[in-house]
PDB file of N, CA and C in Angstrom:
ATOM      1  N   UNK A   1      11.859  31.038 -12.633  1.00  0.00           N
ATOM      2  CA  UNK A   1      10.612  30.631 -12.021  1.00  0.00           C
ATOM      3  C   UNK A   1      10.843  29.723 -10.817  1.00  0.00           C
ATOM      4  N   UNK A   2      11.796  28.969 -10.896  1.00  0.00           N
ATOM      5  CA  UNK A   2      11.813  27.889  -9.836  1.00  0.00           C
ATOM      6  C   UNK A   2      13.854  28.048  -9.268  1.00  0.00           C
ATOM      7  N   UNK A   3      13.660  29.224  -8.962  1.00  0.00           N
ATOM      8  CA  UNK A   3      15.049  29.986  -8.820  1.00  0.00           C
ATOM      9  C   UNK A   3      15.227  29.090  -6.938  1.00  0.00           C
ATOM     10  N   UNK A   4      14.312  29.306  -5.888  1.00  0.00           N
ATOM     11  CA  UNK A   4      14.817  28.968  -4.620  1.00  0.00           C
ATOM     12  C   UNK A   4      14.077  27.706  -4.022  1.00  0.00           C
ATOM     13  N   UNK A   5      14.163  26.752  -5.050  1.00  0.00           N
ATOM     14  CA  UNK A   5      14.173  25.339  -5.109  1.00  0.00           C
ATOM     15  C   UNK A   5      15.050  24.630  -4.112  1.00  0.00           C
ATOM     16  N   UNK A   6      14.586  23.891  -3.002  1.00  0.00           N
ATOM     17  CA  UNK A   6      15.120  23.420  -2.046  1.00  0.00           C
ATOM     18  C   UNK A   6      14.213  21.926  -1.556  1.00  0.00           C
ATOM     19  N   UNK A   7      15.361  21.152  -1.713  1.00  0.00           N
ATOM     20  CA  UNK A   7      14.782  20.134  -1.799  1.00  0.00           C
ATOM     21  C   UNK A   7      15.246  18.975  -0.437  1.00  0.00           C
ATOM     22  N   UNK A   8      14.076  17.928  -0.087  1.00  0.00           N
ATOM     23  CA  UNK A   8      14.512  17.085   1.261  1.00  0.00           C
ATOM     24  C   UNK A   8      14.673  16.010   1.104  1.00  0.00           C
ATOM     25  N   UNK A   9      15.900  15.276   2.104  1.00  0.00           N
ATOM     26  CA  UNK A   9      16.224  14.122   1.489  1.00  0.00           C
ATOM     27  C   UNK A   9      16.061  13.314   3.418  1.00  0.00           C
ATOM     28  N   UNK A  10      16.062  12.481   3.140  1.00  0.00           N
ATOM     29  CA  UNK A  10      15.663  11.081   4.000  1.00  0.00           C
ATOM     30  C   UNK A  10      16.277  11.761   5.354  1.00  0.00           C
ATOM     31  N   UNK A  11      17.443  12.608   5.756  1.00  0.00           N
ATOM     32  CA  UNK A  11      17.829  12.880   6.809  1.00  0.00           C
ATOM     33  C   UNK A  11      17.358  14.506   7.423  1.00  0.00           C
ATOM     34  N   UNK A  12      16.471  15.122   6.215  1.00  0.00           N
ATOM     35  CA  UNK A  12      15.456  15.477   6.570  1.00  0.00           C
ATOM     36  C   UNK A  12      14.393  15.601   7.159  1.00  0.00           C
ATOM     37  N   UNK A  13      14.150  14.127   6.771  1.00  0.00           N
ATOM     38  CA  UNK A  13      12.623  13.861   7.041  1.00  0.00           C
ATOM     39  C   UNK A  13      12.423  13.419   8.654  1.00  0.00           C
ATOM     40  N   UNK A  14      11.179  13.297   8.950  1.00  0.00           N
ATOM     41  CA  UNK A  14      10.765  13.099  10.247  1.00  0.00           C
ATOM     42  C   UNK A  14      11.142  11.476  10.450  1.00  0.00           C
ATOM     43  N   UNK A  15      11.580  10.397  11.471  1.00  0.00           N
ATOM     44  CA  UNK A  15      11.743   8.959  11.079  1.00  0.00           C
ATOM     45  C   UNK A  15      10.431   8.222  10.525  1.00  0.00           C
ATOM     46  N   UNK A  16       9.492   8.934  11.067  1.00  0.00           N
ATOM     47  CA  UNK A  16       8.093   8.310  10.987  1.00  0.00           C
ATOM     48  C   UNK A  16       8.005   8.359   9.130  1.00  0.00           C
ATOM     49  N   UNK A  17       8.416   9.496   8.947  1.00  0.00           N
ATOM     50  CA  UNK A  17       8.151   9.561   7.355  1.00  0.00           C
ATOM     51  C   UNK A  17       9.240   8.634   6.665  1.00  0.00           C
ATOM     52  N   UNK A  18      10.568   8.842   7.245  1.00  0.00           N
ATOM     53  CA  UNK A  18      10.995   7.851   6.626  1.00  0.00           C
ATOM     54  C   UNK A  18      10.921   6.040   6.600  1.00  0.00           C
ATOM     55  N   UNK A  19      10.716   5.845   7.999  1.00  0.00           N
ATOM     56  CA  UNK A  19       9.643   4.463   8.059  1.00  0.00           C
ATOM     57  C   UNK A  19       8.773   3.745   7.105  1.00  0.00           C
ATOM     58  N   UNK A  20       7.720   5.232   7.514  1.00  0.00           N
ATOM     59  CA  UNK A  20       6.377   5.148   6.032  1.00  0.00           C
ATOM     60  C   UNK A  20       6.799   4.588   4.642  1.00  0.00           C
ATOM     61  N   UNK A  21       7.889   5.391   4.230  1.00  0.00           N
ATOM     62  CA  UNK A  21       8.954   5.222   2.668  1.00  0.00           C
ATOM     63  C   UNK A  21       9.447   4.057   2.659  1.00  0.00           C
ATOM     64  N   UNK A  22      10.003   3.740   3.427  1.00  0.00           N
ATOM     65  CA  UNK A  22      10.681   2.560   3.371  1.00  0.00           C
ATOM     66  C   UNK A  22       9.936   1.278   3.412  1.00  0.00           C
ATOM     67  N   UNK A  23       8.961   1.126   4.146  1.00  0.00           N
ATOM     68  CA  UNK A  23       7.885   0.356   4.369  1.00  0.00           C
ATOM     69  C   UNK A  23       6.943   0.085   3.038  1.00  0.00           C
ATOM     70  N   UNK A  24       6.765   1.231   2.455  1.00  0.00           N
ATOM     71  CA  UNK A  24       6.112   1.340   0.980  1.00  0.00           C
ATOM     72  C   UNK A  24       7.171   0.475   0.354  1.00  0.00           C
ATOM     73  N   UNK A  25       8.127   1.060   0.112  1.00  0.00           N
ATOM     74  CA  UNK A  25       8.872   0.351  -0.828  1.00  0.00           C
ATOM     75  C   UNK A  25       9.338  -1.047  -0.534  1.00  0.00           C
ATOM     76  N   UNK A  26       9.060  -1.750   0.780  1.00  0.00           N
ATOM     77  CA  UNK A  26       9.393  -2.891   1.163  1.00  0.00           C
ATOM     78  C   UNK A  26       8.261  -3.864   0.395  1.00  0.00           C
ATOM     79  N   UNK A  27       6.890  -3.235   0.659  1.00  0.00           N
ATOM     80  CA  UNK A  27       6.169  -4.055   0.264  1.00  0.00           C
ATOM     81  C   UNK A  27       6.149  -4.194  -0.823  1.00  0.00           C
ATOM     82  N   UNK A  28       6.216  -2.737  -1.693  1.00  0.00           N
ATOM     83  CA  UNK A  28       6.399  -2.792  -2.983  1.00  0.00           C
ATOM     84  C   UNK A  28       6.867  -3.973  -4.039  1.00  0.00           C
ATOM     85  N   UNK A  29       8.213  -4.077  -2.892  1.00  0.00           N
ATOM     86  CA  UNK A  29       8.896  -4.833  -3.749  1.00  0.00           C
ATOM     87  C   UNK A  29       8.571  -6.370  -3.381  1.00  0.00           C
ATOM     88  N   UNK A  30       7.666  -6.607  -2.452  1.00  0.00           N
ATOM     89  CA  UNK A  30       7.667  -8.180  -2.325  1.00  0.00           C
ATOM     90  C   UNK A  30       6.131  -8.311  -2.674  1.00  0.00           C
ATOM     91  N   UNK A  31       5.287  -7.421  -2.836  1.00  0.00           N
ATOM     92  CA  UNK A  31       4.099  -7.674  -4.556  1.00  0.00           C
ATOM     93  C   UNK A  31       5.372  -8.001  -5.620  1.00  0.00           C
ATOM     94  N   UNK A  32       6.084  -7.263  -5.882  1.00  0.00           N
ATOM     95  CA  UNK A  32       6.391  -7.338  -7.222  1.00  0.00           C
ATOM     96  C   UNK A  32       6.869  -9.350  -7.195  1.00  0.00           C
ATOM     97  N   UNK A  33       7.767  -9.371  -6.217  1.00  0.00           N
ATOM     98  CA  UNK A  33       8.463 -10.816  -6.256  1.00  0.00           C
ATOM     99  C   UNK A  33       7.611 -12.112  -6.352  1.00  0.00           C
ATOM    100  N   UNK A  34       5.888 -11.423  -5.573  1.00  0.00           N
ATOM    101  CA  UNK A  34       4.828 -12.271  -5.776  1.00  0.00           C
ATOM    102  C   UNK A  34       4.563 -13.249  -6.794  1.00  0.00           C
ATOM    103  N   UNK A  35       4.745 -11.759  -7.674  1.00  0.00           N
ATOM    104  CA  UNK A  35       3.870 -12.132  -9.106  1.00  0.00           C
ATOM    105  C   UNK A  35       5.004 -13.290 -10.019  1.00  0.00           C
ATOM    106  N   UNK A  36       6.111 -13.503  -9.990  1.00  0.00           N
ATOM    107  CA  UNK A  36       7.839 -14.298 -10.187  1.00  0.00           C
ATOM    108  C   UNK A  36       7.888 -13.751 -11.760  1.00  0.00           C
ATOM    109  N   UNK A  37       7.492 -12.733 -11.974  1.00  0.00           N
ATOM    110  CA  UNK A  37       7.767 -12.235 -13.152  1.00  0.00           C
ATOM    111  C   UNK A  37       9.039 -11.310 -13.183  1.00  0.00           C
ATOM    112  N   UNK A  38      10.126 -11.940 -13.444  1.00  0.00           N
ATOM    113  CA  UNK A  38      11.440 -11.397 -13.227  1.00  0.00           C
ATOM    114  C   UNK A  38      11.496  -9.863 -14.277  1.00  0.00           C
ATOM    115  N   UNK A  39      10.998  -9.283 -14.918  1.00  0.00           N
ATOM    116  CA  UNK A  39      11.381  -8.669 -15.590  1.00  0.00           C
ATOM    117  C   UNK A  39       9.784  -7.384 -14.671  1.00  0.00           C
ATOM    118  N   UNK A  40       8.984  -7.570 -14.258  1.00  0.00           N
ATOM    119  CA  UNK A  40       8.341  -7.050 -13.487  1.00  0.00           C
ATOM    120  C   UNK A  40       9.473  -6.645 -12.322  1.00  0.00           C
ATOM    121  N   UNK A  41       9.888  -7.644 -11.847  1.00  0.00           N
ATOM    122  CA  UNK A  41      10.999  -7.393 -10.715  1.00  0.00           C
ATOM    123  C   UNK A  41      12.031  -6.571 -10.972  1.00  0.00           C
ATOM    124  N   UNK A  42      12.161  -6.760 -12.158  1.00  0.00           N
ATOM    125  CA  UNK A  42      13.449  -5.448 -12.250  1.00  0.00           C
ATOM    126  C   UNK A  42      13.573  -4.444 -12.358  1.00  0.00           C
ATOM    127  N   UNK A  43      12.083  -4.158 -12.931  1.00  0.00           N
ATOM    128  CA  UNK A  43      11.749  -2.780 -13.257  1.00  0.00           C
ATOM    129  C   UNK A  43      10.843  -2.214 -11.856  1.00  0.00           C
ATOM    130  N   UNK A  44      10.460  -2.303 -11.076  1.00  0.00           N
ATOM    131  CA  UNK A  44       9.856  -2.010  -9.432  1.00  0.00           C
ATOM    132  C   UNK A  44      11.389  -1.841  -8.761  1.00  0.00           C
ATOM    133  N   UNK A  45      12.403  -3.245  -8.540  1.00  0.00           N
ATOM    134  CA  UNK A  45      13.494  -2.736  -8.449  1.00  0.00           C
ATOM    135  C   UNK A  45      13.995  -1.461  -8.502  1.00  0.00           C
ATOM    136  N   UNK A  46      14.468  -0.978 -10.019  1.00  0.00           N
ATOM    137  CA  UNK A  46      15.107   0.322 -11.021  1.00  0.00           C
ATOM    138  C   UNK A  46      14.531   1.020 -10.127  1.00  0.00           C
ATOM    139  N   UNK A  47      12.978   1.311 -10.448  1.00  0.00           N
ATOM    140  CA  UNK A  47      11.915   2.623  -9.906  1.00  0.00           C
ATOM    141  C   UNK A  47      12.436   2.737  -8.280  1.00  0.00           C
ATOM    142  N   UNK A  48      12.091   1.236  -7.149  1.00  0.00           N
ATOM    143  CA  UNK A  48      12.529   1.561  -5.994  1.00  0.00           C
ATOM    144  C   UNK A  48      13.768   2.397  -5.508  1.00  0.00           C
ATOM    145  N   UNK A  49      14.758   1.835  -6.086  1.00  0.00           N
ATOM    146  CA  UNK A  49      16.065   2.467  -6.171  1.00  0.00           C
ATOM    147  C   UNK A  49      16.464   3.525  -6.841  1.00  0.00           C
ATOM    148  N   UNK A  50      16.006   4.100  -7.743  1.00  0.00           N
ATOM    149  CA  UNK A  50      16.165   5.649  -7.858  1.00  0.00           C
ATOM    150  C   UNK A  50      15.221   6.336  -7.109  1.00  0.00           C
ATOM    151  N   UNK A  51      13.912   5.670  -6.560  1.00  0.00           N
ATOM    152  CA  UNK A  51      13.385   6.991  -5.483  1.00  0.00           C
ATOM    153  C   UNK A  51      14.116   6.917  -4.328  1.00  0.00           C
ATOM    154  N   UNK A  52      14.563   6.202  -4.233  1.00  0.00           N
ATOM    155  CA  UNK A  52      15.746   6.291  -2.423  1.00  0.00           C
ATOM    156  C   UNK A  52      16.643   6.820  -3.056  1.00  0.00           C
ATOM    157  N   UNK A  53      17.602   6.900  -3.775  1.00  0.00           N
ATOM    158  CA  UNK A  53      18.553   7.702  -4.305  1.00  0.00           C
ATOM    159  C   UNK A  53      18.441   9.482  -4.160  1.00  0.00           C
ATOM    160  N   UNK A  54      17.121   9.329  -4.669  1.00  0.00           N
ATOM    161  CA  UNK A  54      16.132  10.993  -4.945  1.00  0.00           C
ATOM    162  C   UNK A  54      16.188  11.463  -3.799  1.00  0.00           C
ATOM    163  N   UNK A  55      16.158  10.535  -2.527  1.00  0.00           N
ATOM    164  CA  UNK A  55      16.102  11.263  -1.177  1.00  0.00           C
ATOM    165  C   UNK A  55      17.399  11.235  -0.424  1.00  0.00           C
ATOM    166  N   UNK A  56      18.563  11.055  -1.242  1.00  0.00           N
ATOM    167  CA  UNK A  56      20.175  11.104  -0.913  1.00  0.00           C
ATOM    168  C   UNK A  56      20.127   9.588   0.293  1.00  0.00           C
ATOM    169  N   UNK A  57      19.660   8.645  -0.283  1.00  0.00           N
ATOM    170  CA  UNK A  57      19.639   7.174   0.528  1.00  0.00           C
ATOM    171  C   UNK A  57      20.644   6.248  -0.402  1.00  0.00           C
ATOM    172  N   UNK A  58      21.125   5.109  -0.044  1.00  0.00           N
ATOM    173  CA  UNK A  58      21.962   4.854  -0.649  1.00  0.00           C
ATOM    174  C   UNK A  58      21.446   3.373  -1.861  1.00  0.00           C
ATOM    175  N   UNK A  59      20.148   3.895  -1.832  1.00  0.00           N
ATOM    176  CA  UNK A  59      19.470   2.823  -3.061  1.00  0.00           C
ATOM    177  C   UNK A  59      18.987   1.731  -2.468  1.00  0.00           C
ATOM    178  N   UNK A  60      18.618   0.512  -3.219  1.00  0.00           N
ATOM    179  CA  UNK A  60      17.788  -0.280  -3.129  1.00  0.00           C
ATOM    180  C   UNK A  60      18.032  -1.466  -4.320  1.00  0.00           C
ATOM    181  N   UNK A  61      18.616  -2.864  -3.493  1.00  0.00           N
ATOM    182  CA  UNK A  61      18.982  -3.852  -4.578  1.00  0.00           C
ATOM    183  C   UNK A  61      17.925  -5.607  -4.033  1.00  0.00           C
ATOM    184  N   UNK A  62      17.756  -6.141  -4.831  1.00  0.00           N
ATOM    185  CA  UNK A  62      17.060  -7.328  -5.018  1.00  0.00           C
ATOM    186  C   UNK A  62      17.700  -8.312  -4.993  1.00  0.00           C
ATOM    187  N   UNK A  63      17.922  -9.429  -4.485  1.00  0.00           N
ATOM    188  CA  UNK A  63      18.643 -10.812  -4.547  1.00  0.00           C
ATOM    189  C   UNK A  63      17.520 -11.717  -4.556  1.00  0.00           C
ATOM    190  N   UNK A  64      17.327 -12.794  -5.360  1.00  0.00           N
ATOM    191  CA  UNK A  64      16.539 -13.795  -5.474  1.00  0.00           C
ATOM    192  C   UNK A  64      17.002 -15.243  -5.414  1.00  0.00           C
ATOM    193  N   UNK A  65      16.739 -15.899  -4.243  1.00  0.00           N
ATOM    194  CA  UNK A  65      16.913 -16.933  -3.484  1.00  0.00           C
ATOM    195  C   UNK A  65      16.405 -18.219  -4.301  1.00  0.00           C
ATOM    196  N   UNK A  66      16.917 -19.192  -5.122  1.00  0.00           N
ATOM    197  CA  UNK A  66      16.609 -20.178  -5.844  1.00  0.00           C
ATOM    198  C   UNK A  66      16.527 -21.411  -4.970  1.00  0.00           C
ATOM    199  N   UNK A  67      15.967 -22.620  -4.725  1.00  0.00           N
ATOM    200  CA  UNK A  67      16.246 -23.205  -4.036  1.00  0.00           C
ATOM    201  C   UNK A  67      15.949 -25.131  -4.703  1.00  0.00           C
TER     202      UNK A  67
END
């Protein structure tokens, strides 16, 4: 059924689209850091970083600045 499955990854895409993606997921992730619910953060993290993965990108990691 799903025999000529062809799929697009980030160097595919148009820049504008990849912009768009990246931009989503930027903000994404700094709601998530908003809220300082570290375990919220890790899991938006996980999700961010396997959808950039999905588009053959080389992921997506979090560092949190204590001060």
């Amino acid at each position: 059924m799903f025999e000529n499955i062809k799929s697009v990854g980030l160097k595919d895409m148009h820049h504008l689209q990849v912009q768009a993606l990246m931009d989503l997921i930027g903000m994404t992730l700094k709601i998530a850091a908003q809220t300082k619910d570290l375990e919220l953060l890790q899991e938006v993290e996980s999700e961010c970083d396997e959808l950039v993965k999905l588009f053959g990108g080389a992921g997506v990691s979090v560092t949190i600045e204590t001060s």
